[in-house]
C-alpha atoms as a PDB file:
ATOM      1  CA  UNK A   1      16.084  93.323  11.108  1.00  0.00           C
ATOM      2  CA  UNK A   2      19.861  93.166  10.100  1.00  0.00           C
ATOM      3  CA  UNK A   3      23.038  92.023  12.083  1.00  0.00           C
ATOM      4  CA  UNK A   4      23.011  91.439  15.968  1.00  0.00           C
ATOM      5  CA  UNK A   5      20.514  94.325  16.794  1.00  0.00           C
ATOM      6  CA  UNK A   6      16.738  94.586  17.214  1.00  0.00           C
ATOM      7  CA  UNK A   7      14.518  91.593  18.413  1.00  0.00           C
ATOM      8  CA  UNK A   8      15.513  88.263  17.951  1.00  0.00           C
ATOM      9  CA  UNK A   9      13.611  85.028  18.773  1.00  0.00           C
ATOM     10  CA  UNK A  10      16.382  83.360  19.532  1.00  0.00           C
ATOM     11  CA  UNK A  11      17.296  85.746  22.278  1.00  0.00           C
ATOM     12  CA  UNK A  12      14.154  84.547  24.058  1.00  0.00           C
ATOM     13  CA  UNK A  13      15.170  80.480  24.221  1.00  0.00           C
ATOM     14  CA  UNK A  14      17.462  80.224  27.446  1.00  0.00           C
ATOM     15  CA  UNK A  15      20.854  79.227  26.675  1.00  0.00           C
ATOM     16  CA  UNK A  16      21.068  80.597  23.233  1.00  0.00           C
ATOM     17  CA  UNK A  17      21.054  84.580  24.415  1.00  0.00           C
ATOM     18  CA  UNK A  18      24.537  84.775  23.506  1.00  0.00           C
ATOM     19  CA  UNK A  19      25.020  82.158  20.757  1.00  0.00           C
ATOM     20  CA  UNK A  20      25.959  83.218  17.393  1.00  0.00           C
ATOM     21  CA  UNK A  21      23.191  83.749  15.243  1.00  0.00           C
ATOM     22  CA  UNK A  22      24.436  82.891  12.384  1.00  0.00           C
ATOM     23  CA  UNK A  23      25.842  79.083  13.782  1.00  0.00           C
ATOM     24  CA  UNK A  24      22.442  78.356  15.542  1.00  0.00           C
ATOM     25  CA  UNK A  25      20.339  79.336  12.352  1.00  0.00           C
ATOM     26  CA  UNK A  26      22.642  77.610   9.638  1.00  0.00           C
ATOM     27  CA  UNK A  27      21.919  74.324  12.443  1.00  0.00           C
ATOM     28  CA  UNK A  28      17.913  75.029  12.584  1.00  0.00           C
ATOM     29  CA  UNK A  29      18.061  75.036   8.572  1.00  0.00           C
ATOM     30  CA  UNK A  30      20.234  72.290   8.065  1.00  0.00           C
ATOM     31  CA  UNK A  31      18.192  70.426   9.982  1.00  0.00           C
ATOM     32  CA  UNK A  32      14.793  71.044   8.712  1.00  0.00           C
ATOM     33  CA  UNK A  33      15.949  70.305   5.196  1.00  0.00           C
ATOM     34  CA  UNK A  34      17.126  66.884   6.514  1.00  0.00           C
ATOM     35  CA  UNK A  35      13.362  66.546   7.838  1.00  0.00           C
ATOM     36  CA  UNK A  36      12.118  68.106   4.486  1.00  0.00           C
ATOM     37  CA  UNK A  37      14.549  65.285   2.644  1.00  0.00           C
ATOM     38  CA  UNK A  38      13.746  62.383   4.989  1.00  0.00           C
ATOM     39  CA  UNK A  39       9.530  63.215   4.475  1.00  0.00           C
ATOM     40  CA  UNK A  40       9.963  63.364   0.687  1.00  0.00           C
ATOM     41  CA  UNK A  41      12.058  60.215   0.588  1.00  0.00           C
ATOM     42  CA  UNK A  42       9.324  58.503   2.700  1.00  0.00           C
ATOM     43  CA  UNK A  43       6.863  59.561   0.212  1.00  0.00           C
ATOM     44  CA  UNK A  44       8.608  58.641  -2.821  1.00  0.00           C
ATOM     45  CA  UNK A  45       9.235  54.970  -1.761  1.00  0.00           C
ATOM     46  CA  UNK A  46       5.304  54.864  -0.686  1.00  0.00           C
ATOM     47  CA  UNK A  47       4.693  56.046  -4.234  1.00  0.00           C
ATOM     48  CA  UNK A  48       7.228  53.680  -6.006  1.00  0.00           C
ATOM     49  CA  UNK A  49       5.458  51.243  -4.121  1.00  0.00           C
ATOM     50  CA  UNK A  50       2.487  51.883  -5.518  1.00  0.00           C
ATOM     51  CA  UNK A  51       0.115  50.560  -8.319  1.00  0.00           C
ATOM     52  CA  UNK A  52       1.872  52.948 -11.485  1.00  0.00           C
ATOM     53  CA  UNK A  53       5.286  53.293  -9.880  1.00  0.00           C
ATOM     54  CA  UNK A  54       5.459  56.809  -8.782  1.00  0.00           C
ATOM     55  CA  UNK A  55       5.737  57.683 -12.702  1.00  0.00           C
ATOM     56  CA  UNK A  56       2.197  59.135 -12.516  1.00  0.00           C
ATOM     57  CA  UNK A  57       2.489  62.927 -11.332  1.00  0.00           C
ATOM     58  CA  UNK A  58      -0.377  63.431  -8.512  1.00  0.00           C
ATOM     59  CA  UNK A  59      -3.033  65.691 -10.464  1.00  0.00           C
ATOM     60  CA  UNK A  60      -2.966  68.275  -7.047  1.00  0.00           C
ATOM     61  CA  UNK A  61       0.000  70.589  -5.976  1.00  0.00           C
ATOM     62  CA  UNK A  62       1.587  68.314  -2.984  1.00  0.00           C
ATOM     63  CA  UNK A  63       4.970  68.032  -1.208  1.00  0.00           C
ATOM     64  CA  UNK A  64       6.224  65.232  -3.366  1.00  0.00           C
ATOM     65  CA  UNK A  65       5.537  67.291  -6.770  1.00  0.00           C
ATOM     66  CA  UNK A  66       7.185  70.615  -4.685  1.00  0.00           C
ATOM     67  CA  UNK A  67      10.659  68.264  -4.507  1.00  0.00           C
ATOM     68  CA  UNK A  68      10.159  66.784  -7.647  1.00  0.00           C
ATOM     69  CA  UNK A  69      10.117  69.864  -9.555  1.00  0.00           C
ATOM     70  CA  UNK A  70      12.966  71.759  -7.790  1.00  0.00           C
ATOM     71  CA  UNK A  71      14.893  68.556  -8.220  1.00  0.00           C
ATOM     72  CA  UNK A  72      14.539  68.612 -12.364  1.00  0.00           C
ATOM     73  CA  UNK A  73      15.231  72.131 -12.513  1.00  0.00           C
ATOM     74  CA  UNK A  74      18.117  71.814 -10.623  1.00  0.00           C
ATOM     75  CA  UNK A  75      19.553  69.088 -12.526  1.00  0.00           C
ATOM     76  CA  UNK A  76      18.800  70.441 -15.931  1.00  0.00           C
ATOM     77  CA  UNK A  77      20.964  73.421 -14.810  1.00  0.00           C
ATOM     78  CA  UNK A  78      23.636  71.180 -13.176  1.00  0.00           C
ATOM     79  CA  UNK A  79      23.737  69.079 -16.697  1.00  0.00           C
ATOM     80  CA  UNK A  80      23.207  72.450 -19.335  1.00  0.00           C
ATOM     81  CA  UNK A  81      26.488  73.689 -17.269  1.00  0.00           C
ATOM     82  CA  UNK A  82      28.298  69.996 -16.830  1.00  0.00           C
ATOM     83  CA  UNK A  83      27.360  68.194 -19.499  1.00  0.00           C
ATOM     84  CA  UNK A  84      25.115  64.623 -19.442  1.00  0.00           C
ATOM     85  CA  UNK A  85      28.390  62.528 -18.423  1.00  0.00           C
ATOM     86  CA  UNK A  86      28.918  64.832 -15.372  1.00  0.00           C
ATOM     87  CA  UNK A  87      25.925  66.134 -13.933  1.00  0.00           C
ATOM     88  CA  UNK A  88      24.628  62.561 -11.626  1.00  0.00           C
ATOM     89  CA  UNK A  89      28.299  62.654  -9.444  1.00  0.00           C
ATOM     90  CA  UNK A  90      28.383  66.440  -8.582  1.00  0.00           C
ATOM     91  CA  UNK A  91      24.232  67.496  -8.567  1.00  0.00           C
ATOM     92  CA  UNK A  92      24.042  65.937  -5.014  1.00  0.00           C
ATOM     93  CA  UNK A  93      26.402  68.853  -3.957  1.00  0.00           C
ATOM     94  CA  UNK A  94      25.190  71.569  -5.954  1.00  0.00           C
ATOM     95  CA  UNK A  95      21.848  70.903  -5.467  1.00  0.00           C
ATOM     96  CA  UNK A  96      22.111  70.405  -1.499  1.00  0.00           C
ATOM     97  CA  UNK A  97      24.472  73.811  -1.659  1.00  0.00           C
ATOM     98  CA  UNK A  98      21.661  75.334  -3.648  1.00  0.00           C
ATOM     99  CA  UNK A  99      18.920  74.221  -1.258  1.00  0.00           C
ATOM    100  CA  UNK A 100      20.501  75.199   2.339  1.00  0.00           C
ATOM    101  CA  UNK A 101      21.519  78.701   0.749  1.00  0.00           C
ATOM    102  CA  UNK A 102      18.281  79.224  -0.407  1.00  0.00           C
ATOM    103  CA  UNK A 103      16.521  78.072   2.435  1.00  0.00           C
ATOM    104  CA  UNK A 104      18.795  80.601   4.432  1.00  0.00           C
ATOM    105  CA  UNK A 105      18.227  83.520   2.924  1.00  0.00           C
ATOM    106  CA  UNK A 106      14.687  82.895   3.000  1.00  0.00           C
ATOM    107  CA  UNK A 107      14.567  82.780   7.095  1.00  0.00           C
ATOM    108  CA  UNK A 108      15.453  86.222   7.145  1.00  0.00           C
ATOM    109  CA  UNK A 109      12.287  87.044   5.405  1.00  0.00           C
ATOM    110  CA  UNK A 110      10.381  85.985   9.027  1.00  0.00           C
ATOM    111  CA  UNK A 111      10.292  89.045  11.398  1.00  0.00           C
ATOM    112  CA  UNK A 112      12.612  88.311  14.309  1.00  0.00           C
ATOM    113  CA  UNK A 113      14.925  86.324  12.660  1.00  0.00           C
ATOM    114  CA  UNK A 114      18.630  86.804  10.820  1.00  0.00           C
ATOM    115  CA  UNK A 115      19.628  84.369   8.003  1.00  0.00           C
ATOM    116  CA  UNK A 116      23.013  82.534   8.148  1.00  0.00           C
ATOM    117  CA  UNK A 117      24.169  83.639   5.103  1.00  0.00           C
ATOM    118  CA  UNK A 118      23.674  87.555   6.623  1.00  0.00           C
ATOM    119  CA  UNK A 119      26.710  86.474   8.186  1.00  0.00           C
ATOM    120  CA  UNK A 120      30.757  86.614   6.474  1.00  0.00           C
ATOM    121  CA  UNK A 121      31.996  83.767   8.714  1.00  0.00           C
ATOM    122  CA  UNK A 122      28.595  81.593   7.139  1.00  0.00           C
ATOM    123  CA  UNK A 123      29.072  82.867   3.655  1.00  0.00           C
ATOM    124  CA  UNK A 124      33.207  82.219   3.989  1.00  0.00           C
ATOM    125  CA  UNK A 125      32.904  78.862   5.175  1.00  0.00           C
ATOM    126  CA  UNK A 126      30.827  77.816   2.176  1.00  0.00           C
ATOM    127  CA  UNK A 127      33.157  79.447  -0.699  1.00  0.00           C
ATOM    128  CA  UNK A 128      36.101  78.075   1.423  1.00  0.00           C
ATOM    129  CA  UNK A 129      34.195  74.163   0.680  1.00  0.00           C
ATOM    130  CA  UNK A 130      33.669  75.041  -2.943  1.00  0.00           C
ATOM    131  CA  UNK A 131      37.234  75.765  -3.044  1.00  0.00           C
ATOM    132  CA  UNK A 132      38.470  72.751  -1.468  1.00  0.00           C
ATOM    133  CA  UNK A 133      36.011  70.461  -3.453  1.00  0.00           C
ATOM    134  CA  UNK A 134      36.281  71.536  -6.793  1.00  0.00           C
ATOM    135  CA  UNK A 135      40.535  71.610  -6.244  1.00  0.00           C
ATOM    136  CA  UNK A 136      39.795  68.019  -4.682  1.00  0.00           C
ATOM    137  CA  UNK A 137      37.472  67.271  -7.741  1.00  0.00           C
ATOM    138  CA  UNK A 138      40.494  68.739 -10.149  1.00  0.00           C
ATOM    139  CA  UNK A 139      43.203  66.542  -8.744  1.00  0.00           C
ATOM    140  CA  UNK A 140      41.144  62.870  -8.871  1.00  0.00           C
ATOM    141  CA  UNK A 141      40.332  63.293 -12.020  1.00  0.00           C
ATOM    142  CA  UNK A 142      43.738  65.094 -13.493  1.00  0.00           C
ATOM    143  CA  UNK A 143      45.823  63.904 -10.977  1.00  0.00           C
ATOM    144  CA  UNK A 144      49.462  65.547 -10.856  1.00  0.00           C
ATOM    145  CA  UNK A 145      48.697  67.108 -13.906  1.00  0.00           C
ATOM    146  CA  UNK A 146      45.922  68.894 -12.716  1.00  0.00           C
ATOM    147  CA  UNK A 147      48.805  71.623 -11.364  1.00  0.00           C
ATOM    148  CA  UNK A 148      50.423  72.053 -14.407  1.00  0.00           C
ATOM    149  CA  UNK A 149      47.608  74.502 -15.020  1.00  0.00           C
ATOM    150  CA  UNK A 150      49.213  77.157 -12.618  1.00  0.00           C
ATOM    151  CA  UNK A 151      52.455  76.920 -14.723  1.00  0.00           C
ATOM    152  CA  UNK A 152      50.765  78.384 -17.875  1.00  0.00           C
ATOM    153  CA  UNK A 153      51.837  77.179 -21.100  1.00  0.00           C
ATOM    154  CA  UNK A 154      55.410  78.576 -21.134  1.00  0.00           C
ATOM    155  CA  UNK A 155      57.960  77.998 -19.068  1.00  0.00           C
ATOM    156  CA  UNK A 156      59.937  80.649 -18.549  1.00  0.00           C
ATOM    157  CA  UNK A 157      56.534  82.744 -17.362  1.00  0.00           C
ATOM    158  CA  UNK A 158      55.570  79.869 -15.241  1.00  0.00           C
ATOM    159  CA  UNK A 159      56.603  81.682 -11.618  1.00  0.00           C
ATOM    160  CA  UNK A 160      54.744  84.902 -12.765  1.00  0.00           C
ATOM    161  CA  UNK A 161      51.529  82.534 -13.931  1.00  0.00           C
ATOM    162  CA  UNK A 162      51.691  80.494 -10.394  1.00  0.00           C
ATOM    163  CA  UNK A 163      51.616  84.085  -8.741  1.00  0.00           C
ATOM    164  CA  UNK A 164      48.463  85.076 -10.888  1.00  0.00           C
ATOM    165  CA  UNK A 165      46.742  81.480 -10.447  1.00  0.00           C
ATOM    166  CA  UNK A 166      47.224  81.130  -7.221  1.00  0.00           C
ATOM    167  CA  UNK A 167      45.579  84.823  -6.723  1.00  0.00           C
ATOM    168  CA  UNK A 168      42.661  83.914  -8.764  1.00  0.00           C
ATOM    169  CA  UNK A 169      42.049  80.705  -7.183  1.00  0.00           C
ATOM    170  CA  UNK A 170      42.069  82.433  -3.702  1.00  0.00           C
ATOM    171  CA  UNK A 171      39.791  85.232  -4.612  1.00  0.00           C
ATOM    172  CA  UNK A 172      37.031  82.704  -6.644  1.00  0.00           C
ATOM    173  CA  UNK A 173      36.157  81.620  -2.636  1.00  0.00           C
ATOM    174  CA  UNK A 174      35.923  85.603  -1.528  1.00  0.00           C
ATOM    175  CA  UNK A 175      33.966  86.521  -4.170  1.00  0.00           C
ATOM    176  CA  UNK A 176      31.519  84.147  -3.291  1.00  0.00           C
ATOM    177  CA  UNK A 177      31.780  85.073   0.263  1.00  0.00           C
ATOM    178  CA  UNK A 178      31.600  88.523  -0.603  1.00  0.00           C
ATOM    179  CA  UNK A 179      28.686  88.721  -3.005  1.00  0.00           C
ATOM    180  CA  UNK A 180      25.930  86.152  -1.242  1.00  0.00           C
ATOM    181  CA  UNK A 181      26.572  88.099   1.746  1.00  0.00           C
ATOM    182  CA  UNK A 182      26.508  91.685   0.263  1.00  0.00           C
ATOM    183  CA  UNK A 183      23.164  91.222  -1.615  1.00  0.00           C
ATOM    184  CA  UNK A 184      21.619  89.297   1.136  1.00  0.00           C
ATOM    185  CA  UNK A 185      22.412  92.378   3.650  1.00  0.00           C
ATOM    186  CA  UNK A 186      21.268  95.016   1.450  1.00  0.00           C
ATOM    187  CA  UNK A 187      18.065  92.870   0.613  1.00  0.00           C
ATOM    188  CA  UNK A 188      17.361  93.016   4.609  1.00  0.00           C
ATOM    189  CA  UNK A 189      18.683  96.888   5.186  1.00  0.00           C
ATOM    190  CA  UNK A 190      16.082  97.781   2.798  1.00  0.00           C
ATOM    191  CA  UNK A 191      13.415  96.100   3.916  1.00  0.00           C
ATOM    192  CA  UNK A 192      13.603  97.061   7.464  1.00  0.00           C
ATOM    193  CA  UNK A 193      13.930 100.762   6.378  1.00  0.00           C
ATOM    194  CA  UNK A 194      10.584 100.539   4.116  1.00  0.00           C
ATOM    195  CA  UNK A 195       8.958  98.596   6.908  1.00  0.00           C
ATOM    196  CA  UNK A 196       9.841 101.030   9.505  1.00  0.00           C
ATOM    197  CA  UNK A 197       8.591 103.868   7.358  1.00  0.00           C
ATOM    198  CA  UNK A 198       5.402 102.358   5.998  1.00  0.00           C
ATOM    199  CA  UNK A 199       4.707  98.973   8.744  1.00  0.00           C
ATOM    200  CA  UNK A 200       1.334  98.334   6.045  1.00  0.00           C
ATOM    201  CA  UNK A 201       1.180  97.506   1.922  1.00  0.00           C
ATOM    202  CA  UNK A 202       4.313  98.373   1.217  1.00  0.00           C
ATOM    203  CA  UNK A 203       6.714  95.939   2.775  1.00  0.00           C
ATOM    204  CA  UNK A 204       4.669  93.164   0.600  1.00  0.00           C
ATOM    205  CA  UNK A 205       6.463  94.215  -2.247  1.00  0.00           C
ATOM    206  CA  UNK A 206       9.437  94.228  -0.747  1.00  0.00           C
ATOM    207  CA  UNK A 207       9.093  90.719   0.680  1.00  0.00           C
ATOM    208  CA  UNK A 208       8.531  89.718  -2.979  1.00  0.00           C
ATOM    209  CA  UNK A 209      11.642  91.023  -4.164  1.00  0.00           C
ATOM    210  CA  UNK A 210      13.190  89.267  -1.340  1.00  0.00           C
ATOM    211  CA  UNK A 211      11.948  86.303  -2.336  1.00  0.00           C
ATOM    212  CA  UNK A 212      13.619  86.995  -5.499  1.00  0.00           C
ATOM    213  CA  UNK A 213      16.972  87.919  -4.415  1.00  0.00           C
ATOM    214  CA  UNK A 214      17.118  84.640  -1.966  1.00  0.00           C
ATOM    215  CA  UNK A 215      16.330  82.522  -5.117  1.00  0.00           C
ATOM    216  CA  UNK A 216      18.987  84.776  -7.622  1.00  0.00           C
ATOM    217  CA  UNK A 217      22.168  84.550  -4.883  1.00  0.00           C
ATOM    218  CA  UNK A 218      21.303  81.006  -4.367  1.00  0.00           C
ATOM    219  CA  UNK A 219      21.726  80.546  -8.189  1.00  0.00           C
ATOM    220  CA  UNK A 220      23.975  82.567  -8.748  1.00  0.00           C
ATOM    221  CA  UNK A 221      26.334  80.886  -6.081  1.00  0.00           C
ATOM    222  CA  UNK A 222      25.528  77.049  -7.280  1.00  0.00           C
ATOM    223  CA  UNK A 223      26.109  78.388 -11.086  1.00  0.00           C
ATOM    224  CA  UNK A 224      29.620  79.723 -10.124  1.00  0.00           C
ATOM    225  CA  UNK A 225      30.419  76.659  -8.481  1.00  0.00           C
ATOM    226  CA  UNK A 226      29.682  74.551 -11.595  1.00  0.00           C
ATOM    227  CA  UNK A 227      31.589  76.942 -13.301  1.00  0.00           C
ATOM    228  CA  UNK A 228      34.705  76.591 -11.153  1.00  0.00           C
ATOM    229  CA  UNK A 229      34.370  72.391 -10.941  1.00  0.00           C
ATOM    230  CA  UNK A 230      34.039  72.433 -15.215  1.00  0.00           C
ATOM    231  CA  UNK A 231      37.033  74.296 -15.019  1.00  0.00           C
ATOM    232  CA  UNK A 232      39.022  71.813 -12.661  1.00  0.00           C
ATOM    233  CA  UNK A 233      37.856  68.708 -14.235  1.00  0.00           C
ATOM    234  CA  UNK A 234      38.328  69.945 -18.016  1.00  0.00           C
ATOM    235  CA  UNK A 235      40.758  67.304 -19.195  1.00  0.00           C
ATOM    236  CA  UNK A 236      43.093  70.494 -21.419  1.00  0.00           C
ATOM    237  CA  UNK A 237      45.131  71.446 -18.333  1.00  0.00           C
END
């Protein structure tokens, strides 16, 4: 299903039939990660507390090891892109960015329901936080200097480079906006088209590639926002 039209489960719960999808879903996900993140940090202080320390990996696939794993990944990327010095102040943001946009796109994968990020004002609001925090990030650590960057290195060019900075700045949020919510759209149009036409088989395949566009536009966004914080905390401006 795609948009506001067709069946929605949420339509059925009284009180919600005319609350915005996209604000009542981005709630439901945030807060089943925090139950996700509050059950694996119950289980990682019974394992520290336990005989080997939690430095043991269980031998079977459980909910700990699930974390565990998405956690290292995660970081590796956050310190390949950072650097070493870097990557333990800003992977609790990237990697909680990464996980609720992620975990959004997938919900659209269930029949009868829409994913947040299938929605511009969801999609907006998050490359409108990047913005601010990674400008926020530039300024603590550059302070005043930090602006000197939208001067350009000469002065007499330095209105026409504010013009040009200022524009790219403002568009880095949109593009965000613009591409997680584009991809994550089309993903859905075309699976409700191939569903309609053939309901058995072949939606599976499409549900994998799903799968697979949830995880790329989930790491694509969380790359981009390194990007743009290695950018504002480079120490050259």
């Amino acid at each position: 299903m795609h948009g506001d039209h067709g069946f929605n489960w949420l339509h059925l719960i009284p009180g919600l039939e005319h609350a915005p999808n996209h604000v009542v879903m981005a709630i439901i996900v945030a807060s089943l990660l925090m139950g996700c993140t509050l059950l694996a940090t119950l289980k990682l202080r019974k394992a520290s507390s336990s005989a080997d320390g939690a430095l043991v990996p269980e031998s079977k696939w459980t909910f700990r090891n699930f974390f565990e794993v998405v956690a290292e990944r995660l970081y590796k990327l956050t310190e390949s892109v950072l650097g070493q010095h870097e990557a333990p102040h800003y992977f609790p943001i990237v990697g909680t960015l990464f996980m609720f946009i992620f975990a959004s796109n997938l919900v659209g994968l269930i029949p009868g329901f829409l994913p947040p990020t299938d929605n511009m004002n969801t999609t907006l609001a998050l490359g409108a936080f990047v913005f601010l925090y990674y400008n926020y990030v530039g300024l603590k650590i550059n302070g005043m200097a930090y602006l000197k960057h939208f001067l350009g290195p000469v002065l007499w060019l330095a209105p026409l480079m504010l013009i040009i900075e200022i524009a790219s700045h403002v568009f880095r949020p949109l593009s965000l906006a613009l591409r997680l919510r584009g991809n994550i759209m089309g993903d859905h149009v075309v699976l409700s088209i191939f569903s309609d036409l053939v309901p058995y088989v072949l939606p599976v395949i499409f549900y994998g590639l799903g799968m697979f566009v949830a995880f790329v536009q989930a790491f694509v966004f969380c790359l981009m926002t390194m990007v743009y914080i290695s950018l504002s905390t480079a120490h050259d401006h």
